[in-house]
Protein backbone atom coordinates (compact mmCIF):
# COMPACT_ATOMS: atom_id res chain seq x y z
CA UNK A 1 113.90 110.65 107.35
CA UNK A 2 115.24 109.99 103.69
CA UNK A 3 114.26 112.11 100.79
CA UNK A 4 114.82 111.18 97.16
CA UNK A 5 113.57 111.94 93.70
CA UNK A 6 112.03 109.51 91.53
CA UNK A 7 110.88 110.00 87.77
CA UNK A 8 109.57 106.07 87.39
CA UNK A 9 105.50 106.47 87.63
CA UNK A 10 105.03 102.59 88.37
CA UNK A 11 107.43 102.61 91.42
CA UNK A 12 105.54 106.24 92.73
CA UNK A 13 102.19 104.13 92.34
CA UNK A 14 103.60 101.25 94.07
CA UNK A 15 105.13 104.01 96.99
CA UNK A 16 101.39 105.82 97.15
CA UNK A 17 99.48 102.38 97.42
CA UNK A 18 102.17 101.99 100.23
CA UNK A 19 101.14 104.71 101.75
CA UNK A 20 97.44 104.03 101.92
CA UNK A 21 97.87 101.02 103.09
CA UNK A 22 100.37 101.83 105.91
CA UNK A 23 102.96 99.38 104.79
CA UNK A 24 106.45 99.52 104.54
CA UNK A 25 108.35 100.27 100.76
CA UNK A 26 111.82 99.19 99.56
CA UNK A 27 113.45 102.26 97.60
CA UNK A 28 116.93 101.28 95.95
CA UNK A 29 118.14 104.75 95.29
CA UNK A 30 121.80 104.71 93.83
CA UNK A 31 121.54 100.53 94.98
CA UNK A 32 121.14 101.06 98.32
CA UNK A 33 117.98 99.96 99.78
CA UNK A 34 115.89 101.44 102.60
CA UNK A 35 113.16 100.38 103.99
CA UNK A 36 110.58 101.93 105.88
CA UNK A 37 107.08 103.41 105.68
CA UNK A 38 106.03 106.69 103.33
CA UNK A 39 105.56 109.66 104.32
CA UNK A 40 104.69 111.90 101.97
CA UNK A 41 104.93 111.83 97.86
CA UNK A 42 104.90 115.02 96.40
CA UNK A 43 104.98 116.18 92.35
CA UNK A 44 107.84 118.16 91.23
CA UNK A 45 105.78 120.42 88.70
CA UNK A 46 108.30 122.69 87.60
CA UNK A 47 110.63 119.92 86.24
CA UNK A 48 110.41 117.99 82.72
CA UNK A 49 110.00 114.65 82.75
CA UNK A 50 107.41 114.95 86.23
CA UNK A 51 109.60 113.82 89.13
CA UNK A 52 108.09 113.07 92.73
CA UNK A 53 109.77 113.56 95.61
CA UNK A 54 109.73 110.83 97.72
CA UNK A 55 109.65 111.08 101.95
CA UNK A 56 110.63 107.61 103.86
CA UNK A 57 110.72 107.14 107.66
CA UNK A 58 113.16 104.51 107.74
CA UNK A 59 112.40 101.48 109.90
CA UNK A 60 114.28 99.04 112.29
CA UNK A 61 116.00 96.29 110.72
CA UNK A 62 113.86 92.71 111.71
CA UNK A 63 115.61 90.95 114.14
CA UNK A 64 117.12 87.57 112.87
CA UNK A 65 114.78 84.50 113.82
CA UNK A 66 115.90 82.19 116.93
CA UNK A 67 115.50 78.48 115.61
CA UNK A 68 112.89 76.39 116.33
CA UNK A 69 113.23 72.86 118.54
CA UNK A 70 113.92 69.97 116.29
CA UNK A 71 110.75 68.24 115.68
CA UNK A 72 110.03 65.04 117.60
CA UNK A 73 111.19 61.41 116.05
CA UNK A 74 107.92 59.80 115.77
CA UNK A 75 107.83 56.72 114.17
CA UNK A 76 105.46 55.11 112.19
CA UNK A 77 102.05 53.20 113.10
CA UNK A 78 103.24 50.01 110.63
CA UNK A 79 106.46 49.98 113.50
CA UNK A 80 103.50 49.95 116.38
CA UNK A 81 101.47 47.16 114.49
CA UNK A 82 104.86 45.05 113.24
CA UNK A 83 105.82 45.24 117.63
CA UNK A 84 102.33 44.33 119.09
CA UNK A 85 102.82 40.61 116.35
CA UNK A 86 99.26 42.24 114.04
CA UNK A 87 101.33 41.96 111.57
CA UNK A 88 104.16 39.71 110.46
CA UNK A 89 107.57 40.69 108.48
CA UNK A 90 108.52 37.81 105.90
């Protein structure tokens, strides 16, 4: 788990909606980021400016994608109509 204290009441909002939703939050403490889902957020009352103490449960890193198979060549239907003589190239 990673605790940390945060003063900024737009990123606790965005940690509680978070929370509610059961999604996972981005916290950049001292520029590191983690990123997992909330545990608990709870007010600091005894300090000035109000802090909250944040709780994350840090989760796995998403594995990297594996690449897709190239897309087909397909050519075009004017090729199809300009081979079967429909249509005539000048």
């Amino acid at each position: 788990m990673f605790t940390f204290e945060i003063a900024d009441q737009k990123e606790v909002r965005r940690f509680r909606i978070a929370q509610f939703n059961g999604r996972a939050a981005t916290a950049r403490p001292n520029g590191t980021a983690v990123t997992g889902l909330v545990r608990s957020i709870m007010e600091n009352k005894s300090s000035n400016p109000p802090v909250w103490i944040v709780t994350l449960i840090p989760s796995e890193p998403k594995a990297a994608p594996v690449p897709m198979r190239p897309a087909p060549r397909v050519h075009s239907f004017a090729e199809d109509l300009y081979q079967a003589g429909y249509l005539r190239q000048s």
